[in-house]
Protein backbone atom coordinates (compact mmCIF):
# COMPACT_ATOMS: atom_id res chain seq x y z
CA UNK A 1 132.14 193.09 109.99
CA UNK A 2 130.49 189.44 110.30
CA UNK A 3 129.96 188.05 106.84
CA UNK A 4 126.67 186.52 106.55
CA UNK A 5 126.51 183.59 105.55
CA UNK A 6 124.20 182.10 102.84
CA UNK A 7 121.41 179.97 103.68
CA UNK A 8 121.72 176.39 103.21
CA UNK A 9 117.82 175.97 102.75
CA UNK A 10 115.42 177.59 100.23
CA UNK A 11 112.81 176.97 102.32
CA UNK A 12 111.87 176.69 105.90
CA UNK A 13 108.21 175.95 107.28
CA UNK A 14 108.08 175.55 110.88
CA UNK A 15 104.54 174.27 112.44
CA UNK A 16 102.92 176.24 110.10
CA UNK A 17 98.91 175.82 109.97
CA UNK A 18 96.04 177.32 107.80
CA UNK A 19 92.43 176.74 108.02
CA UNK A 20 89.52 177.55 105.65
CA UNK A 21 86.90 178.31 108.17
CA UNK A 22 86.58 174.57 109.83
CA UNK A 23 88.40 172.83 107.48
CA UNK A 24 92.07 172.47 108.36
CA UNK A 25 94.00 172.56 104.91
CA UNK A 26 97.49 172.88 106.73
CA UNK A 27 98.24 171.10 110.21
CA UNK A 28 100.80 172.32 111.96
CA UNK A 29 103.37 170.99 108.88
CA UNK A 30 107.74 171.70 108.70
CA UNK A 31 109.49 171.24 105.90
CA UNK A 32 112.81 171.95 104.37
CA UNK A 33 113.77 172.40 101.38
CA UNK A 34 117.77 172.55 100.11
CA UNK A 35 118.72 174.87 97.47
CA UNK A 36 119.50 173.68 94.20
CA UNK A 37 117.30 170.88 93.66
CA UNK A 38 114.16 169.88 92.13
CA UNK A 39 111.60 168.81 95.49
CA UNK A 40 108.12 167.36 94.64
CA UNK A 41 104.77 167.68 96.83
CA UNK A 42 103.08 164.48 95.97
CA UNK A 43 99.69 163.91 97.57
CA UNK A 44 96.05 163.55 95.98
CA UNK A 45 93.45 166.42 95.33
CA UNK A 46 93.29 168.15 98.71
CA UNK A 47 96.11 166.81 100.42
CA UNK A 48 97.04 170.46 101.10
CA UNK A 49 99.43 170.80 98.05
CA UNK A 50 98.30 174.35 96.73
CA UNK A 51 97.75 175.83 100.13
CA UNK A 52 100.95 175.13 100.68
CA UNK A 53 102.55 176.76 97.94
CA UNK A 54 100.39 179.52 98.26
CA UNK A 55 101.59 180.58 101.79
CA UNK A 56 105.02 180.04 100.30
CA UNK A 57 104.50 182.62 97.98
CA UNK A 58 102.70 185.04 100.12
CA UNK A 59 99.21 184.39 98.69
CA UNK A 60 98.02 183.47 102.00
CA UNK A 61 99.05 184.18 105.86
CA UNK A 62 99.59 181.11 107.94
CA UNK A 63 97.60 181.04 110.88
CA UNK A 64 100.50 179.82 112.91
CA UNK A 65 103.72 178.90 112.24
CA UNK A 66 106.65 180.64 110.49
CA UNK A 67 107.95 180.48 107.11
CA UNK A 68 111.37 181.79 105.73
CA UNK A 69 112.30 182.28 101.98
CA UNK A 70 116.29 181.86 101.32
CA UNK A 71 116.70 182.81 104.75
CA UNK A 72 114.15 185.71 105.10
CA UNK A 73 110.70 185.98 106.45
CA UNK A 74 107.94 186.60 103.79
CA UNK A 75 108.30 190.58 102.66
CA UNK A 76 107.61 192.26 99.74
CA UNK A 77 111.38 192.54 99.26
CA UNK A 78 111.72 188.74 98.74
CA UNK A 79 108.57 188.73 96.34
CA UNK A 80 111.15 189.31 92.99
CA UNK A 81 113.13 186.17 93.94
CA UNK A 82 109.88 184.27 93.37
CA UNK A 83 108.64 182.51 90.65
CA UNK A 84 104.76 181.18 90.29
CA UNK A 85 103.39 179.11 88.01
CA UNK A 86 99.79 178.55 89.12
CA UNK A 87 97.67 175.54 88.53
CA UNK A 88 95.24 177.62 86.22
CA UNK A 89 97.54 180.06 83.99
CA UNK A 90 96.89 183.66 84.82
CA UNK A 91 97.39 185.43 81.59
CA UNK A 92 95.51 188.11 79.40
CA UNK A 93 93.90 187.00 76.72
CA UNK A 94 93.66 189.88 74.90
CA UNK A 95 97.34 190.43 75.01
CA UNK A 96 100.22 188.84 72.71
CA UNK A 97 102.42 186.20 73.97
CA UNK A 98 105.26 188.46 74.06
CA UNK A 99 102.75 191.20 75.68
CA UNK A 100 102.38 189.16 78.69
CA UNK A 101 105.71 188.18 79.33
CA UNK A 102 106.72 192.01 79.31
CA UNK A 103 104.27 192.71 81.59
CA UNK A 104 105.21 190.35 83.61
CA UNK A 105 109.12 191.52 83.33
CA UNK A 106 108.12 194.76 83.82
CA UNK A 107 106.00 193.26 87.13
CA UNK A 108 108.94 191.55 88.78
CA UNK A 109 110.97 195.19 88.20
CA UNK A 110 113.39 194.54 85.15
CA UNK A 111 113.25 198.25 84.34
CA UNK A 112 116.28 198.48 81.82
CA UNK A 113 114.39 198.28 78.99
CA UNK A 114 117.00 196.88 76.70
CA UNK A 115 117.53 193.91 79.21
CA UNK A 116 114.22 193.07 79.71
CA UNK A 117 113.56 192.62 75.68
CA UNK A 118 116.69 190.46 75.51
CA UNK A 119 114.90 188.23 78.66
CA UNK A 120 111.85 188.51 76.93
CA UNK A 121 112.81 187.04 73.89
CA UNK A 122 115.06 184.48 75.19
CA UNK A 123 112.19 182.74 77.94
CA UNK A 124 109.70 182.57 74.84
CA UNK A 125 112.32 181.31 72.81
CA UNK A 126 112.73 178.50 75.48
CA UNK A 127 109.36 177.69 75.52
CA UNK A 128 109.20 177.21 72.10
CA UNK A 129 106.71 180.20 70.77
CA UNK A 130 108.92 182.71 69.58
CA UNK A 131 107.62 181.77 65.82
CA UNK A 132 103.84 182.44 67.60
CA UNK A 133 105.02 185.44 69.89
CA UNK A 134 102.39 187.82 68.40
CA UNK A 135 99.58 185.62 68.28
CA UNK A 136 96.75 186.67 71.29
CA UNK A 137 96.96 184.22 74.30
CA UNK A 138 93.31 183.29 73.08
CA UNK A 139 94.00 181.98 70.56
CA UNK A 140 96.53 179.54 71.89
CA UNK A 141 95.82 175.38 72.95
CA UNK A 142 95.93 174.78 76.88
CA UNK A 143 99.21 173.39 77.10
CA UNK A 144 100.94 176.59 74.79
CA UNK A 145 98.97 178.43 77.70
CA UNK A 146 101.08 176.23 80.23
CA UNK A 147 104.10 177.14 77.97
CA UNK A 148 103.47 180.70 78.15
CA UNK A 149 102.47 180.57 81.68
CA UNK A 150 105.72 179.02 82.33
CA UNK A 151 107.62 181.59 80.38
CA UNK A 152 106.01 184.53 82.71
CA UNK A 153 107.19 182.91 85.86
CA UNK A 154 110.85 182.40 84.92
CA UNK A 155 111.37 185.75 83.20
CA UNK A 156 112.74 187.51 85.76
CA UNK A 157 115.54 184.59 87.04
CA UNK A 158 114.34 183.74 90.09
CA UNK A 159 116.27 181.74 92.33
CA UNK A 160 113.07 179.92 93.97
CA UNK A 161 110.49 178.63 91.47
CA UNK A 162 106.83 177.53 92.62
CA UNK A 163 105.16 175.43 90.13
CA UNK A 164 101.84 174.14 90.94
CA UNK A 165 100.57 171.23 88.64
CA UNK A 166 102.48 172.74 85.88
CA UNK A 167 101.55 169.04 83.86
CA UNK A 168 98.23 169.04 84.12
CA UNK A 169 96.26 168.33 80.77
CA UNK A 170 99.68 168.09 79.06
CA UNK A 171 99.98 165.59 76.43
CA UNK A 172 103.31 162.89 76.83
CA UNK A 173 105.30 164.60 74.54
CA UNK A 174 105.05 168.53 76.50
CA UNK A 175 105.35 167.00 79.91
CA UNK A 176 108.66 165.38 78.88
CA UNK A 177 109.84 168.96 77.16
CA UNK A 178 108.67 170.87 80.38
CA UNK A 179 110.77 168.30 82.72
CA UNK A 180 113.54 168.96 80.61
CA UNK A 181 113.01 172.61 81.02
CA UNK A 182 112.85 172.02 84.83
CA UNK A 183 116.25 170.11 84.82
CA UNK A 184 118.04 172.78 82.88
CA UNK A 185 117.09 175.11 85.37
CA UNK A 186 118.31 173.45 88.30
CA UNK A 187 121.76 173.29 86.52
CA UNK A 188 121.93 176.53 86.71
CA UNK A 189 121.30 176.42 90.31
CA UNK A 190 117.49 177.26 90.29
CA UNK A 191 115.11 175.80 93.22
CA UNK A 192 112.05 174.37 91.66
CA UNK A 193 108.96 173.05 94.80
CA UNK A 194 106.56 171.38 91.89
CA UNK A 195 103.45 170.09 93.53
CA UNK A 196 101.75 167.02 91.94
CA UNK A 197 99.56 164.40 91.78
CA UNK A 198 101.18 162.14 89.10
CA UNK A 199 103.30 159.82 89.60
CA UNK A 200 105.28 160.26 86.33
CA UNK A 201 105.84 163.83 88.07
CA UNK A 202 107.15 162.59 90.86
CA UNK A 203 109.48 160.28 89.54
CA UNK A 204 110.96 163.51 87.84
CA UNK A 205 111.93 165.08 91.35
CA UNK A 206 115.65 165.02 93.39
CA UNK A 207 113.28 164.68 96.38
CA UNK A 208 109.57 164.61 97.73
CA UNK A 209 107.45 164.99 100.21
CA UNK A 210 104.45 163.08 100.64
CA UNK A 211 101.40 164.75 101.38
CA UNK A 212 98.00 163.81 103.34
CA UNK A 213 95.08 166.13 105.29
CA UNK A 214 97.51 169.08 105.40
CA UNK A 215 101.00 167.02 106.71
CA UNK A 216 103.73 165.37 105.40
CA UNK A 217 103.51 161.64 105.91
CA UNK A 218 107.11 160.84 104.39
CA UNK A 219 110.26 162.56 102.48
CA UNK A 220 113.35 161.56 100.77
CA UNK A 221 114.52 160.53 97.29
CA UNK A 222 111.80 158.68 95.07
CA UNK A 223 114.58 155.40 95.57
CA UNK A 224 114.33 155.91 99.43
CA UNK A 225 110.38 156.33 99.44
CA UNK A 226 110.33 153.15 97.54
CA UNK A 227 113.03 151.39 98.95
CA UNK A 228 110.75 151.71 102.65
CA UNK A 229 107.87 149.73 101.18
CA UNK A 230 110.02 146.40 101.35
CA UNK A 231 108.81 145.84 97.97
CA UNK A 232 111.65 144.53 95.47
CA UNK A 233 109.55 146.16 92.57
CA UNK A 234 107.37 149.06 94.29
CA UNK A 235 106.61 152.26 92.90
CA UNK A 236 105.86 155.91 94.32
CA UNK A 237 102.34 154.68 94.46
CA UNK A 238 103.21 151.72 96.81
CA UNK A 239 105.00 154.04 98.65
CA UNK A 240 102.20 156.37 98.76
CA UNK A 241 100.20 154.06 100.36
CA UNK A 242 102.81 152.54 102.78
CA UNK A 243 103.43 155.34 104.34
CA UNK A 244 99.51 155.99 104.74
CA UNK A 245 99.23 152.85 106.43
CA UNK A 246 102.00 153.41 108.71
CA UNK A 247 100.33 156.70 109.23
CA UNK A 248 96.99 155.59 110.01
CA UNK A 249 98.49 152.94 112.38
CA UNK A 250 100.20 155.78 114.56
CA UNK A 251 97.08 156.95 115.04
C-alpha cells in the first residue's frame, strides 16, 4: 500500500472566480498557501478579501475555479479542520461566554463531554475571560466580543484558521495580545490566512498577498514586498502602491 503523502500546502486556489451579479468580486485568482505559517490578505475595503475567505471556508461556491483544503476539495468532511473568525462576531447574546464556546465545541463534534469542558475552559482561559465566563455575551465591550469570537473558532484545534479582520475596532493594547495569540498558534503548527487592511496587521504576517479588484497584485515576505519598491526606507504601504502602479502599467 502507497503511503500518502501529506500536503505541502494548506491551501490551493486555482483560477478561481466569483461574481455578485455584475460585479466581479473574484477574477480568476491562484494562490498558495504553505502550512505552518501566518499569510496575510492585505488589500483595501473591497479588494476581494472576505469573498475570498468565504469560498475558502465553504460559505460560498466559486463560479469557476477549484479550491483544495490540506489537500482535499471543499466537503463537509473537511469543515471540522476549519476555523472562522468572521469580521462581525457571530455569537448569542443571550448565552454565557462559556455557553457559546460549548456550543460551538459541541458544533465542530467534540462529543466526549469531559474533553470538550477541559477545551472549553482552556480557549477562554487564553483569551483572557475565564474570571467573566458567566457573564451574557451582551453584556460584554466589542473587542471581549472579538476575544470570545476568537475563542469559538479555535476550540476545536483546527489545523487551518480563517480570520477575517480579527483587529478591527481593537484598541493598541488587544491587537498586540491577539498577535501574540496568533504567533503561539503557529508554533504549534497552526495555519492562520488573516485578511486585513492595516498595515500594523500586515507587518505581523510570515507572508502576504496583496490584494486589488478580486486578484493578487504581489506576494512574498513583508521584507521582499518592501524590498521591490527600491525604496531604502519603504513600508507595506509603498509597497502597496508600487505594485499598483506596476499593475496598472501592465494594463
Amino acid at each position: 500500500m502507497v503511503k500518502r503523502q501529506t500536503p505541502t500546502a494548506a491551501v490551493e486556489v486555482d483560477k478561481a472566480s466569483f461574481n455578485y451579479k455584475n460585479i466581479k468580486a473574484i477574477d480568476e485568482l491562484t494562490l498558495e498557501v504553505p502550512r505552518g505559517i501566518s499569510f496575510g490578505l492585505l488589500g483595501p475595503n473591497g479588494a476581494g478579501k472576505t469573498t475570498l475567505i468565504r469560498m475558502l471556508v465553504g460559505l460560498l461556491k466559486p463560479k469557476s475555479g477549484n479550491i483544495r483544503i490540506l489537500g482535499e476539495d471543499l466537503t463537509r468532511q473537511t469543515a471540522p479542520l476549519i476555523g472562522y473568525m468572521p469580521q462581525l462576531p457571530a455569537l448569542y447574546s443571550e448565552l454565557s461566554i462559556i455557553q457559546n464556546v460549548n456550543f460551538f465545541a459541541r458544533v465542530y463534534q467534540m462529543k466526549d463531554k469531559q474533553q470538550r469542558a477541559q477545551r472549553v475552559e482552556e480557549v477562554i482561559k487564553l483569551v483572557d475571560l475565564w474570571e467573566r465566563r458567566n457573564d451574557s455575551v451582551m453584556k460584554l465591550s466589542g473587542g471581549m466580543k472579538q476575544r470570545v469570537s476568537l475563542a469559538c473558532a479555535i476550540v476545536h484545534n483546527p489545523p487551518l484558521l480563517f480570520l477575517d479582520e480579527p483587529t478591527v475596532g481593537l484598541d493598541p493594547e488587544l491587537r498586540f495580545t491577539f498577535w501574540e495569540h496568533f504567533a503561539e498558534l503557529t508554533r504549534q503548527g497552526t495555519t492562520l490566512i488573516v485578511s486585513s487592511h492595516t498595515m500594523d496587521d500586515a507587518n505581523h504576517c510570515d507572508r502576504l498577498a496583496l490584494m486589488r479588484d478580486g486578484v493578487v497584485i504581489a506576494q512574498g515576505t513583508p521584507n521582499e514586498l518592501k524590498k521591490a519598491t527600491g525604496k531604502k526606507e519603504a513600508n507595506l504601504e509603498d509597497a502597496f502602491l508600487y505594485f499598483v502602479k506596476r499593475e496598472e502599467k501592465s494594463v
